[in-house]
Structure formats: structure tokens, C-alpha cells
C-alpha atoms as a PDB file:
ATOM      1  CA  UNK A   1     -14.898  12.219 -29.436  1.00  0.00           C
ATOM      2  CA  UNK A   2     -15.882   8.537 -30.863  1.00  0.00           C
ATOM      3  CA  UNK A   3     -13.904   5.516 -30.029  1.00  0.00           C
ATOM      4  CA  UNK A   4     -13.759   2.232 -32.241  1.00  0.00           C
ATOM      5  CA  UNK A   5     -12.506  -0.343 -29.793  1.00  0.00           C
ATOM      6  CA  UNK A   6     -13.966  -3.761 -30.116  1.00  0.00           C
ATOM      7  CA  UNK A   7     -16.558  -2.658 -32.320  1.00  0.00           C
ATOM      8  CA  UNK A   8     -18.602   0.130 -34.130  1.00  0.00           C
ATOM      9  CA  UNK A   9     -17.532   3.666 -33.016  1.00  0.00           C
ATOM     10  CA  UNK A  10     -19.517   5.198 -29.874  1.00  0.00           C
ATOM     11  CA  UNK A  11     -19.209   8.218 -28.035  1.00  0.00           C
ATOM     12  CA  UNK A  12     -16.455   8.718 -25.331  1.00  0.00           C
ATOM     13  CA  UNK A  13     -17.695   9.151 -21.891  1.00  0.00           C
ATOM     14  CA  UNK A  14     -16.609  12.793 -20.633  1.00  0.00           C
ATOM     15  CA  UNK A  15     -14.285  13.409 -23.795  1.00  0.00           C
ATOM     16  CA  UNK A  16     -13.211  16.487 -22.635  1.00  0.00           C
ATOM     17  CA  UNK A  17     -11.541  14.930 -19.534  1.00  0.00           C
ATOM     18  CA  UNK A  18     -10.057  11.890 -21.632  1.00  0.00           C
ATOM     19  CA  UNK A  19      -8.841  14.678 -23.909  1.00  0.00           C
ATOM     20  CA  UNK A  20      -7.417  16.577 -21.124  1.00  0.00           C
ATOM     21  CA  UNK A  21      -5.733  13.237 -19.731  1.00  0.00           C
ATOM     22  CA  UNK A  22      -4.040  12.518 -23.206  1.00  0.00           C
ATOM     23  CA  UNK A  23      -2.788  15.896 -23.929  1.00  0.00           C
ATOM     24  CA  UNK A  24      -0.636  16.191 -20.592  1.00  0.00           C
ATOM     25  CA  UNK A  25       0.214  12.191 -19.619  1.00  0.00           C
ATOM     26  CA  UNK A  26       3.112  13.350 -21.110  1.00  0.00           C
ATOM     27  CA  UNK A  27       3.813  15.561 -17.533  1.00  0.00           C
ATOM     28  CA  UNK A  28       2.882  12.867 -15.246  1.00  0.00           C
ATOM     29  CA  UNK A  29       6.006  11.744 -14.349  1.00  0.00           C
ATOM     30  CA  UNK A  30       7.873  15.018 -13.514  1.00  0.00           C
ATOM     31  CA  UNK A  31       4.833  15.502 -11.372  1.00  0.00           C
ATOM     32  CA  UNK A  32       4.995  12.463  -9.277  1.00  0.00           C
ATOM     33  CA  UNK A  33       9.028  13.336  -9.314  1.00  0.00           C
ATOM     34  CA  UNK A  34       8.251  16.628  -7.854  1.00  0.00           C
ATOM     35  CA  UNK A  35       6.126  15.370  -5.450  1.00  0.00           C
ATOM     36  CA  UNK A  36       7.993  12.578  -4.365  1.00  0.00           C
ATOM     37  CA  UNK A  37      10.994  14.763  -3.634  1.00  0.00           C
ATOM     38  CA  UNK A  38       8.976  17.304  -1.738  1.00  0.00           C
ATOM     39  CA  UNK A  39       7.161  14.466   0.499  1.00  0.00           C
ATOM     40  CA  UNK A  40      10.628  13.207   0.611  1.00  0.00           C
ATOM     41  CA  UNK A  41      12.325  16.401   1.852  1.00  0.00           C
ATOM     42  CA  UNK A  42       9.386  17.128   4.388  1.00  0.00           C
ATOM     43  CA  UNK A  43      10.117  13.570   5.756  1.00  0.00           C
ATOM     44  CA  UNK A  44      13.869  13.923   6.729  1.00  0.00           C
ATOM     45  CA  UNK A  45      13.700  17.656   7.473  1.00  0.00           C
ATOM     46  CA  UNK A  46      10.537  17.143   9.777  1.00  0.00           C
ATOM     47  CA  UNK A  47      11.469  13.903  11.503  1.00  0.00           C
ATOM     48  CA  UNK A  48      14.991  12.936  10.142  1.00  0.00           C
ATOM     49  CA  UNK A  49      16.268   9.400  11.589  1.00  0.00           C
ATOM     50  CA  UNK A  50      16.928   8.316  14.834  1.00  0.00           C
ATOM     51  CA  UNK A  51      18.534   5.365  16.288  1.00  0.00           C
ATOM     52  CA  UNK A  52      17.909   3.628  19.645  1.00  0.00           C
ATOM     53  CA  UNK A  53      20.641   3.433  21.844  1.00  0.00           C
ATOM     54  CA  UNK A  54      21.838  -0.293  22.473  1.00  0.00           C
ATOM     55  CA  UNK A  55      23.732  -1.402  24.954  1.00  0.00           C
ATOM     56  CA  UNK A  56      21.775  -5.218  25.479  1.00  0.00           C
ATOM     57  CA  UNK A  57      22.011  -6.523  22.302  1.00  0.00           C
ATOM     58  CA  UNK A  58      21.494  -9.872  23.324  1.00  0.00           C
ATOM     59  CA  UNK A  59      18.256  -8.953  25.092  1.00  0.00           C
ATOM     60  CA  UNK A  60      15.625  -9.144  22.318  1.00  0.00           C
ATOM     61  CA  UNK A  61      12.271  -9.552  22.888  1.00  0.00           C
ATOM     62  CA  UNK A  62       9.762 -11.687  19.468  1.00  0.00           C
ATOM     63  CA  UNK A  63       7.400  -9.045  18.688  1.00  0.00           C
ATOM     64  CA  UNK A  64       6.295 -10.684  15.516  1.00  0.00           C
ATOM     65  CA  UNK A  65       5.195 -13.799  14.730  1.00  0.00           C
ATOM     66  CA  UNK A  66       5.844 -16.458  11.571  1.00  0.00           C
ATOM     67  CA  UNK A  67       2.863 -15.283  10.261  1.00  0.00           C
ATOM     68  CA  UNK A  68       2.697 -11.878  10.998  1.00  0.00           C
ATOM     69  CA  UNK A  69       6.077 -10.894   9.275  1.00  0.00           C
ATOM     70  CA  UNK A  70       4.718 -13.551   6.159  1.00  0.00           C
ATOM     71  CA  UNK A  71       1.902 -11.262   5.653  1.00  0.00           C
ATOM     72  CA  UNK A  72       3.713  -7.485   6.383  1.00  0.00           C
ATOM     73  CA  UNK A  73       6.608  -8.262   3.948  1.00  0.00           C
ATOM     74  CA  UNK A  74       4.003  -9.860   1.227  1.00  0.00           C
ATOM     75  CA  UNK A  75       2.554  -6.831   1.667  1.00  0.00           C
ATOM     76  CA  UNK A  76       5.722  -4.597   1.535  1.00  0.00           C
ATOM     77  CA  UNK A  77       6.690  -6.598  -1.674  1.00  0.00           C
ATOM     78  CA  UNK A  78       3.605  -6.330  -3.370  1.00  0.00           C
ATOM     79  CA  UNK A  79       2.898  -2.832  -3.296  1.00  0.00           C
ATOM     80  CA  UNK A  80       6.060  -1.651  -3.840  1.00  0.00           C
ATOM     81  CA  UNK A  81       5.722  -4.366  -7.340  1.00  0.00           C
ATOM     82  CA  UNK A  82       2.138  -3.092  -8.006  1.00  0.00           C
ATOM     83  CA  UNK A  83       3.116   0.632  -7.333  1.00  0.00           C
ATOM     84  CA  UNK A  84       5.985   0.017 -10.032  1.00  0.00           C
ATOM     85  CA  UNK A  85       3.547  -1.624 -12.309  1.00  0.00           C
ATOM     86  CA  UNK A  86       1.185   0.720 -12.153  1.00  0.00           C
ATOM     87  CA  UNK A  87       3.163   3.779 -12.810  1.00  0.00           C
ATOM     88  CA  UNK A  88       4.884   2.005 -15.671  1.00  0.00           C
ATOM     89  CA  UNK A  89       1.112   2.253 -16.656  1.00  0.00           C
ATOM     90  CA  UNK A  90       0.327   5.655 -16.120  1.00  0.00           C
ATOM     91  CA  UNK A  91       3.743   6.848 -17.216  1.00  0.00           C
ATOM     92  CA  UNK A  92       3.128   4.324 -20.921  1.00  0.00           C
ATOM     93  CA  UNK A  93       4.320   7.889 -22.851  1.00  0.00           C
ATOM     94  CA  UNK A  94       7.637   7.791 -21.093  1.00  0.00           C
ATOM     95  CA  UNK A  95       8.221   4.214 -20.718  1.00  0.00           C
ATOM     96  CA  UNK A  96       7.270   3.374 -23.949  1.00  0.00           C
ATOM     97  CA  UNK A  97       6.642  -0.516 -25.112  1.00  0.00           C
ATOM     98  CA  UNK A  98       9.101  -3.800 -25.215  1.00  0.00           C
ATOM     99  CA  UNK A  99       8.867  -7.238 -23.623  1.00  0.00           C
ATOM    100  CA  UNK A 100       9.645  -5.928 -20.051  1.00  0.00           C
ATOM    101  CA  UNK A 101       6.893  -2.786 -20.504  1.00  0.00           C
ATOM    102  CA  UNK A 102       4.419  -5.337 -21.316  1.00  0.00           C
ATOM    103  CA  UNK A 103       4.876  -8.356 -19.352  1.00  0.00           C
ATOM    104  CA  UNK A 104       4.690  -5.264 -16.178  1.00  0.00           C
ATOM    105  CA  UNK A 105       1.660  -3.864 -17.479  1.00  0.00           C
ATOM    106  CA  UNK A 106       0.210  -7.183 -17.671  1.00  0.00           C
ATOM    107  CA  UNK A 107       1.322  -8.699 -14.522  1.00  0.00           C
ATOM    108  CA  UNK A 108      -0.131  -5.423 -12.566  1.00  0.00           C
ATOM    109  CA  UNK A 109      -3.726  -7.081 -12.558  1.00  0.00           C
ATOM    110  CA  UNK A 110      -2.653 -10.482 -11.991  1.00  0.00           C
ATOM    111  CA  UNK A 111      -0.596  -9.340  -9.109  1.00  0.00           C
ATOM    112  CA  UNK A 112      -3.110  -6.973  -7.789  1.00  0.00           C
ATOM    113  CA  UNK A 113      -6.044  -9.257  -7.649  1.00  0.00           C
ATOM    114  CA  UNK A 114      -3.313 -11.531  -5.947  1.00  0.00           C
ATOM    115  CA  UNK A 115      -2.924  -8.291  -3.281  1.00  0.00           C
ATOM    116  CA  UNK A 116      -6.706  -8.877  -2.203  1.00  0.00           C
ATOM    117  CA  UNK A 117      -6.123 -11.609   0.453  1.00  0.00           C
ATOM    118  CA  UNK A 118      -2.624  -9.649   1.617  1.00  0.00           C
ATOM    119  CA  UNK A 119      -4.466  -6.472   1.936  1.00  0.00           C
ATOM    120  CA  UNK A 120      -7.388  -8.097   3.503  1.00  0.00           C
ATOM    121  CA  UNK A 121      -5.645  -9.741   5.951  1.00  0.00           C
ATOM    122  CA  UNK A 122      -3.288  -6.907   6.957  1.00  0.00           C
ATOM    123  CA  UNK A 123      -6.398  -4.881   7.740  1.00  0.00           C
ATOM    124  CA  UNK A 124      -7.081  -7.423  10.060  1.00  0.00           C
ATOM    125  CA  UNK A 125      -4.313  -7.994  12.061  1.00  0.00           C
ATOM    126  CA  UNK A 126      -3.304  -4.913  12.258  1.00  0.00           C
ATOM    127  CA  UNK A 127      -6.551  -3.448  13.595  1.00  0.00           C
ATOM    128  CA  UNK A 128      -5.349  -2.657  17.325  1.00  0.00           C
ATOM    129  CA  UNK A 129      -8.517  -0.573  18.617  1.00  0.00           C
ATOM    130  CA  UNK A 130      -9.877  -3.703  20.059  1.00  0.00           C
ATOM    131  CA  UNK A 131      -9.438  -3.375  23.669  1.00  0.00           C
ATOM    132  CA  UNK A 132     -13.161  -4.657  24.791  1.00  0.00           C
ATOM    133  CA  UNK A 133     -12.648  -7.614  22.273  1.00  0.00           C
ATOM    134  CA  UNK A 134     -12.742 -10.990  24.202  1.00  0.00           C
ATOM    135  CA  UNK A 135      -9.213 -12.696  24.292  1.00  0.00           C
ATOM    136  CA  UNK A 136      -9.901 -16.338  24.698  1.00  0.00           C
ATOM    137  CA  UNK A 137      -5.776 -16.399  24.651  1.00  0.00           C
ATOM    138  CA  UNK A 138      -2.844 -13.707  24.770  1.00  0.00           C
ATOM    139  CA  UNK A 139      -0.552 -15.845  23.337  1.00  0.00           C
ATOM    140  CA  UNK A 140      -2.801 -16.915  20.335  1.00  0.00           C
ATOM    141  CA  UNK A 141      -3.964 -13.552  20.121  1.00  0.00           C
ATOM    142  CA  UNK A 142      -0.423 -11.905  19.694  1.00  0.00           C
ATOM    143  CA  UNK A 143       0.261 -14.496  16.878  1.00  0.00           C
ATOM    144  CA  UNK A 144      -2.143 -12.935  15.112  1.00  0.00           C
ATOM    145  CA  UNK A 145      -2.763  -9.068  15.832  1.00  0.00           C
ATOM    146  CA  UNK A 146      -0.318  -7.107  15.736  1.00  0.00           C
ATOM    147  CA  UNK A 147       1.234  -5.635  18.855  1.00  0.00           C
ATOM    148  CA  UNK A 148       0.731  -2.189  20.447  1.00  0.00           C
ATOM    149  CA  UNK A 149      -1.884   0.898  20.190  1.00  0.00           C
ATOM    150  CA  UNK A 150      -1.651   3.350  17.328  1.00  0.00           C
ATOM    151  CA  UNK A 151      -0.590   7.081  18.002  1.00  0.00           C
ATOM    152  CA  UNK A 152      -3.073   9.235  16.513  1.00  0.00           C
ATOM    153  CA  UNK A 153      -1.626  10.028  12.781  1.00  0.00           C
ATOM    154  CA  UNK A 154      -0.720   5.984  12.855  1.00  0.00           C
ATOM    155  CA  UNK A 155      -4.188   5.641  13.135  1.00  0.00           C
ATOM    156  CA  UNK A 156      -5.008   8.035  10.466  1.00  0.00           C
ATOM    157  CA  UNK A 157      -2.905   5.933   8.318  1.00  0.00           C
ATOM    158  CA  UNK A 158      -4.101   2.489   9.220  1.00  0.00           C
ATOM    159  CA  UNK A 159      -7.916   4.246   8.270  1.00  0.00           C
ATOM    160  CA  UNK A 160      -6.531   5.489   5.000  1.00  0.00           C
ATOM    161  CA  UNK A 161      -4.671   2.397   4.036  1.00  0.00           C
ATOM    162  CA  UNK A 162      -8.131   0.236   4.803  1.00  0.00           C
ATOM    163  CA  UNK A 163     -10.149   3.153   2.888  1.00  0.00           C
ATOM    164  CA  UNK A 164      -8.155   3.529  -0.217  1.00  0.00           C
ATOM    165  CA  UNK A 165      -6.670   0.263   0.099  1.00  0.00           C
ATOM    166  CA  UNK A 166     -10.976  -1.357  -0.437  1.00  0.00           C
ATOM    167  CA  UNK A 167     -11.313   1.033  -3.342  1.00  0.00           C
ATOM    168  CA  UNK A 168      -8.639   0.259  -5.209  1.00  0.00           C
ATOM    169  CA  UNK A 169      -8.735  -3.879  -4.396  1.00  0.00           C
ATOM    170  CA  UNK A 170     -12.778  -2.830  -5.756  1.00  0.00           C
ATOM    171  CA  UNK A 171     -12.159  -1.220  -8.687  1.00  0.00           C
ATOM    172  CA  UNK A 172      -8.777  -3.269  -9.446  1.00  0.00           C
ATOM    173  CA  UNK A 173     -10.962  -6.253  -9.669  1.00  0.00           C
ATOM    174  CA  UNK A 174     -13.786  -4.814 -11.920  1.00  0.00           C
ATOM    175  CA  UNK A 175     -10.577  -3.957 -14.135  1.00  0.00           C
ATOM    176  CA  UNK A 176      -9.411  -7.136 -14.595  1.00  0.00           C
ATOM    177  CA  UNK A 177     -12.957  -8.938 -14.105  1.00  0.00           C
ATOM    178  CA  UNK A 178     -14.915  -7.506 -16.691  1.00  0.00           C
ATOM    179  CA  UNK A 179     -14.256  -7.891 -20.615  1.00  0.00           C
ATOM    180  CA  UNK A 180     -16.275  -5.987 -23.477  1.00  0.00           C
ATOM    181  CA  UNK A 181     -17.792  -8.393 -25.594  1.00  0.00           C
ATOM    182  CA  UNK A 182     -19.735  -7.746 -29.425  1.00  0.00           C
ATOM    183  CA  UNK A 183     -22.608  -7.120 -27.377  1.00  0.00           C
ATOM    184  CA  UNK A 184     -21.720  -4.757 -24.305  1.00  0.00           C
ATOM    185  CA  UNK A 185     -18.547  -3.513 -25.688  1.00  0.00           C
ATOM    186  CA  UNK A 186     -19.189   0.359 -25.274  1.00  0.00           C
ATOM    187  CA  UNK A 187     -20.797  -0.082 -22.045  1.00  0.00           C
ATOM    188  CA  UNK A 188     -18.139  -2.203 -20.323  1.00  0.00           C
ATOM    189  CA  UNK A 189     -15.203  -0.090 -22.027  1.00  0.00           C
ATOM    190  CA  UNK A 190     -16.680   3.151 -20.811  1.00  0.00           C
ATOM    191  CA  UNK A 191     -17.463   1.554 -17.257  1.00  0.00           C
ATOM    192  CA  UNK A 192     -14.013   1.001 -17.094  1.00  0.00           C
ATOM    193  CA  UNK A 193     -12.735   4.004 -18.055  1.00  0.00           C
ATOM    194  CA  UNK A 194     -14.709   5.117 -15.218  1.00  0.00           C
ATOM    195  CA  UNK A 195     -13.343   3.330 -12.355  1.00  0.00           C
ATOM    196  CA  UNK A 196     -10.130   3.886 -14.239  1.00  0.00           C
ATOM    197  CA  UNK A 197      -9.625   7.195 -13.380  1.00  0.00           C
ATOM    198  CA  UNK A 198     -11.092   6.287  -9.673  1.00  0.00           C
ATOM    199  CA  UNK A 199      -7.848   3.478  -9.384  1.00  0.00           C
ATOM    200  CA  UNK A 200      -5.480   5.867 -10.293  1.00  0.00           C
ATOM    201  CA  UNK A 201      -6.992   8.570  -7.303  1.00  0.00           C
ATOM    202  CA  UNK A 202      -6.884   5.624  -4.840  1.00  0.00           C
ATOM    203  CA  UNK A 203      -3.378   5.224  -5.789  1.00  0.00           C
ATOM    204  CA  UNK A 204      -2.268   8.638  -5.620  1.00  0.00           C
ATOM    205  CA  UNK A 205      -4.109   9.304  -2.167  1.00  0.00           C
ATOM    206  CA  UNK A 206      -2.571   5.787  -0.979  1.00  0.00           C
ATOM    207  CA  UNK A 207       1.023   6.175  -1.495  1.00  0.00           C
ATOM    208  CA  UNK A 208       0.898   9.012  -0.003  1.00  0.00           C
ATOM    209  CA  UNK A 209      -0.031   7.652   3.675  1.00  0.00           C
ATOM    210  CA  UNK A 210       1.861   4.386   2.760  1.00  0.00           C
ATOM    211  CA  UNK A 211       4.974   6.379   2.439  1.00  0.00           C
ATOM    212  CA  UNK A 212       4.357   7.960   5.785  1.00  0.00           C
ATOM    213  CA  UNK A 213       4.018   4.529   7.530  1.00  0.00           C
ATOM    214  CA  UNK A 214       6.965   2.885   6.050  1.00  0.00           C
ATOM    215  CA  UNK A 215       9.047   6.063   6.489  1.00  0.00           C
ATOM    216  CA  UNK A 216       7.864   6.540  10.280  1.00  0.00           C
ATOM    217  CA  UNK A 217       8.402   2.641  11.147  1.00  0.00           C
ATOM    218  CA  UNK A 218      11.149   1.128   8.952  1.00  0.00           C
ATOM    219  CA  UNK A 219      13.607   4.284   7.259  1.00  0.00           C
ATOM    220  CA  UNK A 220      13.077   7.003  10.186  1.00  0.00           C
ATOM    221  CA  UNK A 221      14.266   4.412  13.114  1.00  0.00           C
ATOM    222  CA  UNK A 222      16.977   2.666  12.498  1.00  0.00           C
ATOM    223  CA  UNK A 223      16.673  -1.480  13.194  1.00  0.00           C
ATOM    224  CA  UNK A 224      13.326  -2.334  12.879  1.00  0.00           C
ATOM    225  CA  UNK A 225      13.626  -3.806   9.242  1.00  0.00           C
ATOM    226  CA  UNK A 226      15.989  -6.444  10.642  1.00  0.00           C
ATOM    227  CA  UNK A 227      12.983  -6.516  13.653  1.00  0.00           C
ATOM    228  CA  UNK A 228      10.320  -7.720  11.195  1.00  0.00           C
ATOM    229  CA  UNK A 229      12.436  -9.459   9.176  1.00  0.00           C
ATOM    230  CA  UNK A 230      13.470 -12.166  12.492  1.00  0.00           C
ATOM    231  CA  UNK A 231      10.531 -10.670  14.245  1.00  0.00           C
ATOM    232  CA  UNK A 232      12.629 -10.063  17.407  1.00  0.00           C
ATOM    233  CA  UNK A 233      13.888  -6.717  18.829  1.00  0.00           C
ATOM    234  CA  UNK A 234      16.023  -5.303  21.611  1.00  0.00           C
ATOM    235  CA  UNK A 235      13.568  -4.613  24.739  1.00  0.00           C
ATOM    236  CA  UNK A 236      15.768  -1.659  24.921  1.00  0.00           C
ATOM    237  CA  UNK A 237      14.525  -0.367  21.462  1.00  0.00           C
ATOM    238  CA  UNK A 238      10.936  -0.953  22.349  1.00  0.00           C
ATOM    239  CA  UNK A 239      10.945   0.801  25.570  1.00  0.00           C
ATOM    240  CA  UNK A 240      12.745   4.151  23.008  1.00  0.00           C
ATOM    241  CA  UNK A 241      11.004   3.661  20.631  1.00  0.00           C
ATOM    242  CA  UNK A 242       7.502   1.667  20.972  1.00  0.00           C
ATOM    243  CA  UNK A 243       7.005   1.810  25.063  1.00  0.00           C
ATOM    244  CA  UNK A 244       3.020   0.573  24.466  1.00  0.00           C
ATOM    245  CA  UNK A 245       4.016  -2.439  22.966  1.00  0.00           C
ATOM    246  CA  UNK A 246       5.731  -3.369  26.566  1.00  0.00           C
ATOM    247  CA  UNK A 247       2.355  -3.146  28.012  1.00  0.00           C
ATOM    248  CA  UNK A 248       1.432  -6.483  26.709  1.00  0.00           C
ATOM    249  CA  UNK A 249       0.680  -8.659  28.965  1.00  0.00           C
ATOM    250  CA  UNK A 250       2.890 -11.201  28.285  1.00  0.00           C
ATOM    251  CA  UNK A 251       6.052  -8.791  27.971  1.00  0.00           C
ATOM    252  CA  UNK A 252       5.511  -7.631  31.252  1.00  0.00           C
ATOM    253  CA  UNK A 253       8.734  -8.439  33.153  1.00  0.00           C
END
């Protein structure tokens, strides 16, 4: 297979996969339908949605600070935007061209390299194994980190959003950093193609743990949307619903 983009034909890097790829595309979507659905009906059939029981509501306790629900809903927003983007990308058979196609298609880098700080700094705060780290100050401390210790497939998550999250901020950036020129045109093309098909696995094995923790924390238990959102919540939710975070030791009563 020979390519002429930006220059004299070359060879294709793996043809037979690029082949492969452009044959089915086509299927993509009623994959990721299929998929979606079945993750979906695992979700409410496994867990389904519960609701803590309220009888306080004026007793609410800030969980979150300015900053910390800044940076969880930028990060909310933006993947949900880039996750759009990008399958309006992968799915370019079915969604076919037009002004609103292409100004998504070309918004997903700009938005994405935009991500890098969010996703950096959500790692950070909400890292919450750090029990021998030195607090020079609880309350300064709290306005930062995020509250609480992780359950076990929380922390499974938080690993896989840091893991997948680096790999696709990586190769998102070579994406949009590197341009073929007259001279390295076949090299930076097939490069690209490269980490290409690694962005798309990172996004595929992402969602899939990013749907889990928005499903566990803001669908599957009703009111903590609202929580984030003012970042206070009834202390009779948290002791239903997130008992560790009561453990603070600023919280304690």
C-alpha cells in the first residue's frame, strides 16, 4: 500500500492493519453502541441507584472547595467535549463532513492539549493514598486534596484514569505537535499513524473506567451532582454514603 500525502508516494506502515481499519470503520459505531448499552445495563442491573435518606436538610457539611469543584467539572466538561470530538473522529464514515464535523474534529486537539493542565492537576488532588505525607495545615490541605480514602475498585480507577489518562495527554500532544514537512513527511506521517492507533486504545480503555467513576459517584447516588456543584452536602448523606470522609479531622463533631 503507498500513500501520497504531502509528497512523493512511500510505503504505508503495517498496510495490512490500515487496510483492515478502513474496510470495517464503517462498524465502529454499532460497536461502541453495543458496548455502551451492555456497560450500561451491567451498571443499573449490578448497582442500580440509591438515594440517601434526608431528614436534616439544612445540615450540610463543604466537602469541596472553590477550586476543587473548578477543576472536577473542567474536567467533567472536557472529556465528555473531547470524548464527543473524538468519536465524531473515529466515526468520520458515519458522521460525514460540514462546518459543525469540521470545526469538532479540529477543536479535539486544541481542546485536548487544553485537557493537559485539568488532567494533570486532577491526578493530583485527587491522589488520597498519602497518609504519611506531612500536613503543614488541614485546612489548606483539604482545599486542595480531595477528601476521603478510595475503596479498592475506586482506586483501580483513579490508577487507570492517571495511566491511560498520561498516554493519551502523550500521544495527544505528539498529534497535534508534530507536522510533516517536504523533508520528513513520510516519517512524521507514519509516526503518527502510529501513536494514532495507540490514542484511540487509551480512549477505549479510558472511558471505560471513567464511566464507572461517574456512574458510581454522580448517576448511581442520587445528590451528589448538586454536592460538587455548591460543594456542600448533607452530613447525613456522607455518613450513608461516604462515612471515611467524616474521619477528617476537621469534620469531626
Amino acid at each position: 500500500m503507498e500513500v501520497a500525502l504531502y509528497g512523493p508516494n512511500y510505503s504505508a506502515i503495517a498496510p495490512e492493519v490500515i487496510r483492515a481499519f478502513e474496510e470495517r470503520q464503517h462498524l465502529l459505531p454499532i460497536v461502541f453502541l453495543v458496548e455502551f448499552f451492555l456497560f450500561l445495563g451491567m451498571f443499573i442491573l449490578a448497582k442500580g441507584r440509591k438515594q440517601a435518606k434526608i431528614t436534616k436538610h439544612d445540615d450540610k457539611i463543604e466537602v469541596y472547595s472553590v477550586f476543587q469543584r473548578l477543576v472536577i467539572l473542567l474536567n467533567i466538561v472536557i472529556m465528555i467535549y473531547l470524548f464527543i470530538t473524538g468519536f465524531s473522529i473515529t466515526f468520520g464514515n458515519w458522521t460525514g463532513g460540514g462546518y459543525i464535523a469540521r470545526f469538532m474534529r479540529a477543536s479535539h486537539e486544541i481542546v485536548g492539549v487544553g485537557w493537559i493542565p485539568i488532567w494533570l492537576i486532577m491526578t493530583v488532588i485527587a491522589f488520597k493514598d498519602h497518609k504519611f505525607f506531612y500536613r503543614p495545615s488541614v485546612k489548606i490541605w483539604n482545599k486542595i486534596f480531595l477528601r476521603g480514602k478510595y475503596e479498592a475498585m475506586d482506586r483501580i480507577n483513579y490508577y487507570m484514569y492517571v495511566a491511560f489518562g498520561a498516554l493519551l495527554v502523550l500521544s495527544g500532544f505528539l498529534i497535534w505537535f508534530m507536522a510533516p514537512d517536504a523533508a520528513t513527511h513520510a516519517q512524521t506521517i507514519q509516526f503518527k499513524r502510529f501513536i494514532l492507533f495507540i490514542h484511540f486504545m487509551g480512549s477505549a480503555i479510558i472511558s471505560f473506567f471513567t464511566f464507572e467513576t461517574v456512574y458510581s459517584y454522580f448517576v448511581s447516588v442520587k445528590g451528589y451532582l448538586p454536592g460538587v456543584i455548591t460543594g456542600k452536602l448533607p452530613r447525613e448523606y456522607i455518613e450513608q454514603f461516604r462515612p471515611d470522609v467524616l474521619k477528617e479531622e476537621d469534620l469531626r463533631k
